[in-house]
N, C-alpha and C. Protein backbone atom coordinates (compact mmCIF):
# COMPACT_ATOMS: atom_id res chain seq x y z
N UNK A 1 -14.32 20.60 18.52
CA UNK A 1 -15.28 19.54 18.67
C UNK A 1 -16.36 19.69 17.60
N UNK A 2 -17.04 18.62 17.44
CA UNK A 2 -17.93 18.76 16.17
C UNK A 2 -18.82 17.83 16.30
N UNK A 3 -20.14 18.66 16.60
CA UNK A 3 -21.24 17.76 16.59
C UNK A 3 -21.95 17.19 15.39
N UNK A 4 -22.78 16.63 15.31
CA UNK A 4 -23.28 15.59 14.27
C UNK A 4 -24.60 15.51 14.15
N UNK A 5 -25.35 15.29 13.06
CA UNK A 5 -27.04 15.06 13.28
C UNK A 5 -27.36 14.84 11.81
N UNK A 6 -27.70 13.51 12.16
CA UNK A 6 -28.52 13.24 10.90
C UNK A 6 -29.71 13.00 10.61
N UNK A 7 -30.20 13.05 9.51
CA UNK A 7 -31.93 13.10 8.80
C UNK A 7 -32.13 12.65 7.94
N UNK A 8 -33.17 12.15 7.55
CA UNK A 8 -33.68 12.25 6.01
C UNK A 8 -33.71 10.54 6.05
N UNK A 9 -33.69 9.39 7.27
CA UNK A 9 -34.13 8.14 6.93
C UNK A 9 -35.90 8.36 6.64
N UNK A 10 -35.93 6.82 6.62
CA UNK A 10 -37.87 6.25 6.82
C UNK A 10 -37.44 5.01 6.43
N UNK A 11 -38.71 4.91 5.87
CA UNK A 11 -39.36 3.81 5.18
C UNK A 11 -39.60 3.61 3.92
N UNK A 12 -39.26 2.61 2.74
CA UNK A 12 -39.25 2.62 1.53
C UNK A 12 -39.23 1.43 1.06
N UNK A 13 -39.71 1.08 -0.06
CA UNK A 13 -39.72 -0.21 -0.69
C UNK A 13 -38.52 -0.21 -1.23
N UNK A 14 -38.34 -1.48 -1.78
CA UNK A 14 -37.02 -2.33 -2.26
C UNK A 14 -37.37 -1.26 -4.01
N UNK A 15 -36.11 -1.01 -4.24
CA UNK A 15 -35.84 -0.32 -5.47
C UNK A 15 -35.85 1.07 -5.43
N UNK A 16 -36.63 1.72 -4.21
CA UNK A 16 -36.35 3.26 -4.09
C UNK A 16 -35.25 4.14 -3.48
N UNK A 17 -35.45 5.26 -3.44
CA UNK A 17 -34.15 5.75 -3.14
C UNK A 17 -34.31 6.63 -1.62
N UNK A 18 -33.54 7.26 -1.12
CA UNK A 18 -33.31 7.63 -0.04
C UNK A 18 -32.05 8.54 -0.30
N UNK A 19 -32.43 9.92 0.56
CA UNK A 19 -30.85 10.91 0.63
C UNK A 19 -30.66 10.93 1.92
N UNK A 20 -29.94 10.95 2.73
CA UNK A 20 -29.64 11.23 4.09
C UNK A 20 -28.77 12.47 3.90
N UNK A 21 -28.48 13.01 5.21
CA UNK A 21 -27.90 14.13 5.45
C UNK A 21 -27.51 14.16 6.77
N UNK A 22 -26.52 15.27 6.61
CA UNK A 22 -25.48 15.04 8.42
C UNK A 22 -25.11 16.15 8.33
N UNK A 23 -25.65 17.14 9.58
CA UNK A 23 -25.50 18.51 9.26
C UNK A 23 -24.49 18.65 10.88
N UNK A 24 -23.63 19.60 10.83
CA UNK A 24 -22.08 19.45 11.53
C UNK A 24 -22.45 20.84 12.03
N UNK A 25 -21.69 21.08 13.01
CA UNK A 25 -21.94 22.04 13.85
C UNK A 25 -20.62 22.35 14.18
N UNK A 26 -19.94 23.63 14.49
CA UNK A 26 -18.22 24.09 14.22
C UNK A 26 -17.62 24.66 13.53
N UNK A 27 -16.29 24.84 13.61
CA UNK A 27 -16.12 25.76 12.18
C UNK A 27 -15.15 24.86 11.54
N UNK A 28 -14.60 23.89 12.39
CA UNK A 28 -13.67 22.93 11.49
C UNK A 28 -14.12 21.72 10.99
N UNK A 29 -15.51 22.14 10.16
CA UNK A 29 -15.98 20.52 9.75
C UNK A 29 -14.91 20.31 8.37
N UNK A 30 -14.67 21.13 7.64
CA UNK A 30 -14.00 21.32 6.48
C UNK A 30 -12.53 20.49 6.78
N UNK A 31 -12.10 20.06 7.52
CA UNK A 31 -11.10 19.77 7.92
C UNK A 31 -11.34 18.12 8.44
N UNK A 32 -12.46 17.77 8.47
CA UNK A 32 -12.23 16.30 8.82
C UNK A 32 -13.11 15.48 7.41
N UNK A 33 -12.24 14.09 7.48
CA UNK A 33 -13.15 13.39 6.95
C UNK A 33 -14.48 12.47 6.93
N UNK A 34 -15.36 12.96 6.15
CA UNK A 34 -16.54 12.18 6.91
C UNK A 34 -17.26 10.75 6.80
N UNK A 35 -17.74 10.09 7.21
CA UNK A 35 -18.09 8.50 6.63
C UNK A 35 -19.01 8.33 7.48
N UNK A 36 -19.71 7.30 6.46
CA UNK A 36 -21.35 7.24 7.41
C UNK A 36 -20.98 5.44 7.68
N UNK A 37 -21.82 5.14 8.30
CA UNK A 37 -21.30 3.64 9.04
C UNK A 37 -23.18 3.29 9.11
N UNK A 38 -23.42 1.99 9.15
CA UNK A 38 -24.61 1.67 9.23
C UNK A 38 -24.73 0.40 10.17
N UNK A 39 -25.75 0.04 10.94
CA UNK A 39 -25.55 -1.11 12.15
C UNK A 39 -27.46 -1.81 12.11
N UNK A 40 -27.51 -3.15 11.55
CA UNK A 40 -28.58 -3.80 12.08
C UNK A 40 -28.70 -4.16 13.19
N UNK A 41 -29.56 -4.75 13.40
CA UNK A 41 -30.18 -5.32 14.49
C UNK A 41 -29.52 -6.54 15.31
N UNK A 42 -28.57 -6.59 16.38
CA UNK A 42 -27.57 -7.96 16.35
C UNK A 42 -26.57 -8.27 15.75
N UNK A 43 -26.05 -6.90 14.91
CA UNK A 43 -24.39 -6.35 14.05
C UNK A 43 -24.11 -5.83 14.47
N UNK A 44 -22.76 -5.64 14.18
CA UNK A 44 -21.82 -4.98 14.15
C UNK A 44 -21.93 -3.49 13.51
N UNK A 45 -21.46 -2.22 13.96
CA UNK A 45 -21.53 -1.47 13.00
C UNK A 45 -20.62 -1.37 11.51
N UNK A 46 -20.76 -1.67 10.24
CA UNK A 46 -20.45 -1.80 9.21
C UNK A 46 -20.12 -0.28 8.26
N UNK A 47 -18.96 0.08 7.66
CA UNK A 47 -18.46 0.93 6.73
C UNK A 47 -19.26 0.86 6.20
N UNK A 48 -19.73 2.18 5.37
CA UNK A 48 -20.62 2.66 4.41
C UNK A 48 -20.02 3.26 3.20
N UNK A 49 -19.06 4.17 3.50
CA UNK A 49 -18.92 5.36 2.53
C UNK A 49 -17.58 6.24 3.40
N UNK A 50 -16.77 6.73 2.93
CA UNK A 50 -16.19 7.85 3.30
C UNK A 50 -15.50 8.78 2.29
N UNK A 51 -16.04 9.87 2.54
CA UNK A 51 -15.26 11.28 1.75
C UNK A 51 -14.24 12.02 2.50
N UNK A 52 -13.27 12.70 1.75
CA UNK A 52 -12.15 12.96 2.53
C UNK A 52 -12.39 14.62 2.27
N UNK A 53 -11.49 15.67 3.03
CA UNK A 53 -12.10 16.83 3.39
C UNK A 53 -12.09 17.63 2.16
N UNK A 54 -12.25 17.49 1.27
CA UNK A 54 -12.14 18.71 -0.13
C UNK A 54 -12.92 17.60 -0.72
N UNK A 55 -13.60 16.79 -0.81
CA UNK A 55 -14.57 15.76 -1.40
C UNK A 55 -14.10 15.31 -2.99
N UNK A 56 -12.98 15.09 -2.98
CA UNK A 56 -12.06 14.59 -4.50
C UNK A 56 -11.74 13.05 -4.19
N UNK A 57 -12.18 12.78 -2.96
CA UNK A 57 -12.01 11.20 -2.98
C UNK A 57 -12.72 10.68 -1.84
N UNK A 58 -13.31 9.02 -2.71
CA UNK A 58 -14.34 8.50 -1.98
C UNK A 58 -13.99 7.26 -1.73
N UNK A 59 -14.93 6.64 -0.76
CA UNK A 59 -14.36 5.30 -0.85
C UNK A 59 -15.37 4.58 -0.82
N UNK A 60 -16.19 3.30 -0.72
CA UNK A 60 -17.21 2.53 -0.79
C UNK A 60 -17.00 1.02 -0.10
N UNK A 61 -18.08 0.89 0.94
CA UNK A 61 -18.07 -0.94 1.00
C UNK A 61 -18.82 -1.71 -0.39
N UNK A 62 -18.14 -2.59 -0.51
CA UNK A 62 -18.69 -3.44 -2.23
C UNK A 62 -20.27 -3.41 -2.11
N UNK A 63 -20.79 -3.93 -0.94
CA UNK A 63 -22.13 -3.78 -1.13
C UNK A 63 -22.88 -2.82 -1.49
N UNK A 64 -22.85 -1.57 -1.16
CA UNK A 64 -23.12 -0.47 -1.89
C UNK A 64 -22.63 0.72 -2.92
N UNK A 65 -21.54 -0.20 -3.87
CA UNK A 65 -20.78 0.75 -4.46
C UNK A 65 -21.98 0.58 -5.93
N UNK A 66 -22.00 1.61 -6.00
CA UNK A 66 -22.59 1.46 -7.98
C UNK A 66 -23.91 1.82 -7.46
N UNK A 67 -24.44 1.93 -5.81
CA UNK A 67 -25.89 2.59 -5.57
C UNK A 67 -26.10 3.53 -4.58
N UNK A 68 -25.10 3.68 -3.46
CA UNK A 68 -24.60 4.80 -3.27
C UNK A 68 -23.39 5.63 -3.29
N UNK A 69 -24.32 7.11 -3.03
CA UNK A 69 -23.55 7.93 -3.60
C UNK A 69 -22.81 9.15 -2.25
N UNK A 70 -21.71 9.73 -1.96
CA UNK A 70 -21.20 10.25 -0.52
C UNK A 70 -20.93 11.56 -1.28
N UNK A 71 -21.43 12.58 -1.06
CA UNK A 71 -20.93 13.65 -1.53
C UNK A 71 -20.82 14.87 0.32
N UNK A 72 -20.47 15.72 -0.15
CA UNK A 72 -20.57 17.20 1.53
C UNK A 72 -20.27 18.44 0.23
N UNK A 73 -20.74 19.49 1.24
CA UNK A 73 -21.14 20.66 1.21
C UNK A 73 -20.31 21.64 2.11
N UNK A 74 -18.79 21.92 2.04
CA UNK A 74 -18.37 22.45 3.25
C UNK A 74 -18.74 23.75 3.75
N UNK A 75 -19.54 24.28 2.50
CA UNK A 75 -20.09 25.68 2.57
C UNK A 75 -21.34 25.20 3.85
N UNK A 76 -21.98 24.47 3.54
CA UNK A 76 -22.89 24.15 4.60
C UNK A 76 -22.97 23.07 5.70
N UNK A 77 -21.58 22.70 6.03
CA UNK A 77 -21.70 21.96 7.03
C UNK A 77 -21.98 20.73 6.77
N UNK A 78 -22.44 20.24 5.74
CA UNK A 78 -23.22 19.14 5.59
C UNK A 78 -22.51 17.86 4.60
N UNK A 79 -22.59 16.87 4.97
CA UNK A 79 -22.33 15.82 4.30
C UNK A 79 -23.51 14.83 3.55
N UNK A 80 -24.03 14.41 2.37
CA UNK A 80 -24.85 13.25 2.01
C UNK A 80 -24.76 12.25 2.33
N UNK A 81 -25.58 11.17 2.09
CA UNK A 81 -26.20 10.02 1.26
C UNK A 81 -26.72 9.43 0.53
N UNK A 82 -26.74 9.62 -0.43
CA UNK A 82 -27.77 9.05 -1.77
C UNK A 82 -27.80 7.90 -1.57
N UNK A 83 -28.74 7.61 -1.53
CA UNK A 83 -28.93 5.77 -1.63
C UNK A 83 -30.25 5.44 -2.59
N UNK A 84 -29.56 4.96 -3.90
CA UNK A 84 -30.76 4.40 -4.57
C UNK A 84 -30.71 2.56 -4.96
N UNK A 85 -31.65 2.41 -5.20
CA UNK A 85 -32.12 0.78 -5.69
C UNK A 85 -32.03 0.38 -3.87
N UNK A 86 -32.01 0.67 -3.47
CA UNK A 86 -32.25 0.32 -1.87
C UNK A 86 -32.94 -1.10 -1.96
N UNK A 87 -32.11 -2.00 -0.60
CA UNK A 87 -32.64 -3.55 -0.79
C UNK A 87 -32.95 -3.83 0.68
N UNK A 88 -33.53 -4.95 1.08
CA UNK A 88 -34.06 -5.12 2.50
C UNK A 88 -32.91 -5.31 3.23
N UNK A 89 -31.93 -5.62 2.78
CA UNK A 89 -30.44 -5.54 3.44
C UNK A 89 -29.99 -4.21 3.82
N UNK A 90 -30.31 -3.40 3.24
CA UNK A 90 -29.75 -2.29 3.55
C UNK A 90 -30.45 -1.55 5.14
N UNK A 91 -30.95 -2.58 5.32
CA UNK A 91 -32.08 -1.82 6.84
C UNK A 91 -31.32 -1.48 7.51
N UNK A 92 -30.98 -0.64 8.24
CA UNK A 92 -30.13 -0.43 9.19
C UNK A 92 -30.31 0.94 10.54
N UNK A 93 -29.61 1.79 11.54
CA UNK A 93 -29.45 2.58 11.39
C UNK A 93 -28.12 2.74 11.10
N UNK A 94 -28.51 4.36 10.30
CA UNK A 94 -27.39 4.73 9.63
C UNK A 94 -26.69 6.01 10.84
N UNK A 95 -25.68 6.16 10.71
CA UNK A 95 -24.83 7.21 11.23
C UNK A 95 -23.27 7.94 10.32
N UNK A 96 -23.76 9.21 10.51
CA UNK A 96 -22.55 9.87 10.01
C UNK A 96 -21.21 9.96 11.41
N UNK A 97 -20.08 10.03 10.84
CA UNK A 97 -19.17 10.20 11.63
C UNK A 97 -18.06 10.84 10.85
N UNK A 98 -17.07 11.68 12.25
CA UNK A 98 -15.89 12.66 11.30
C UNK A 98 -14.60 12.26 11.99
N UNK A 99 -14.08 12.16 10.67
CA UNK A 99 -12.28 11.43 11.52
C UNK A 99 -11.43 12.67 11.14
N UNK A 100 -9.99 12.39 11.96
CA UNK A 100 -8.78 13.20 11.10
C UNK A 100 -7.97 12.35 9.96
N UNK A 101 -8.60 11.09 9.69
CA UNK A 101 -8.13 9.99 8.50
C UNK A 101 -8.83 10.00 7.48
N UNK A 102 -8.71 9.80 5.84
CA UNK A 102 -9.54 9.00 5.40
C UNK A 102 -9.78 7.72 5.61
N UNK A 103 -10.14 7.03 6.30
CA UNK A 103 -9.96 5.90 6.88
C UNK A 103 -11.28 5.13 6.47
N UNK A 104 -11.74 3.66 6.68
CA UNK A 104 -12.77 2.74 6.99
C UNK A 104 -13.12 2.86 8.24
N UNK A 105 -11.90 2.42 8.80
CA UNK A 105 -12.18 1.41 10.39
C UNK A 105 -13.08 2.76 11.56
N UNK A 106 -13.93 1.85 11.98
CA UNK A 106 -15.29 2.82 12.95
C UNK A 106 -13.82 3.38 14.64
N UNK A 107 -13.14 2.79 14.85
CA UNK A 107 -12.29 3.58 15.72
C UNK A 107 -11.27 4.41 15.51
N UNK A 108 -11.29 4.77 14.09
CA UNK A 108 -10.70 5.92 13.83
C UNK A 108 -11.49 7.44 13.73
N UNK A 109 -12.62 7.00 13.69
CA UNK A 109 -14.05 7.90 14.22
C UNK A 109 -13.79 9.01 15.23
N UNK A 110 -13.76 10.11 15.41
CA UNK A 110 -14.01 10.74 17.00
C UNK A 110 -15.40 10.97 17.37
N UNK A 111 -15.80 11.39 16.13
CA UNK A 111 -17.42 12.18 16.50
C UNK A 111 -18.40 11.20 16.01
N UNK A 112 -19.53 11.77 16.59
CA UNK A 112 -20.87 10.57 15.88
C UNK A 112 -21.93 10.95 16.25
N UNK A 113 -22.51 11.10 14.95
CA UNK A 113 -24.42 11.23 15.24
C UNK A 113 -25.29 10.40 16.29
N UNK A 114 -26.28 10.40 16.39
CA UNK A 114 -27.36 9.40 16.99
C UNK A 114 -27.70 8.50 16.17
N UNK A 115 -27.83 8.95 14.98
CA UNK A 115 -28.43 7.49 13.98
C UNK A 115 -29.73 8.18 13.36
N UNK A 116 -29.97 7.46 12.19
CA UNK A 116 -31.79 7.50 11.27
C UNK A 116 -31.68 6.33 10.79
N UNK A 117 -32.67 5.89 10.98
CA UNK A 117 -33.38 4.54 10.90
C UNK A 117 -33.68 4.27 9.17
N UNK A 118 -33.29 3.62 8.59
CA UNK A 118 -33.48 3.36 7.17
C UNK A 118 -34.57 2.04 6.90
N UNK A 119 -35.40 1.91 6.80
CA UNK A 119 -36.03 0.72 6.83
C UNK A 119 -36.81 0.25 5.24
N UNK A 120 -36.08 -1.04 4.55
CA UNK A 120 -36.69 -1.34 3.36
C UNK A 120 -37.52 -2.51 3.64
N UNK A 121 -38.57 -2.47 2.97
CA UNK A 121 -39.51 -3.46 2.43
C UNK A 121 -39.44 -4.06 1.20
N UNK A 122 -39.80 -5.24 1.47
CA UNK A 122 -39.34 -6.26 0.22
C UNK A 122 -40.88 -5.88 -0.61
């Protein structure tokens, strides 16, 4: 089993950047793939990003390809988010999650954070 926790949202104007982080708890984080998923207010939760377990391949929703960035750390448990040029669209909370797929789709998910709140200003 593998718990989840992420950090590192706030508050930021339109054009700045933001790192998130998702720190994993277990000894088999190295073994799943991870993807962060993001959900407004009255959405759906929406694909973000996913890295697969040796971090040699990524994947991106179009809206944020070319501004963020998905990297992990298997030495430390931990998976990123880079998010720069950040836009008022991007408000969301964000959540990391770990599959046994590289996959998109949010029900191929087992595990899942609580969420950090990302909030841009125009």
């Amino acid at each position: 089993q593998v718990q989840l926790v992420e950090s590192g949202g706030g508050l930021v104007q339109a054009g700045g950047s933001l790192r998130l982080s998702c720190a994993a708890s277990g000894r088999t984080f190295g073994k799943y793939a991870m993807g962060w998923f993001r959900q407004a207010p009255g959405k759906d939760r929406d694909f973000v990003a996913v890295i697969n377990w040796s971090g040699s391949r990524t994947i991106y929703a179009d809206s944020v390809k070319g501004r963020f960035t998905i990297s992990r750390d298997n030495a430390k448990n931990t998976v990123y988010l880079e998010m720069n040029n950040l836009k008022p669209e991007d408000t969301a909370v964000y959540y990391c999650a770990a599959s046994n797929g590289f996959v998109k789709y949010t029900s191929a998910y087992d595990y899942w954070g609580q969420g950090t709140q990302v909030t841009v200003s125009s």
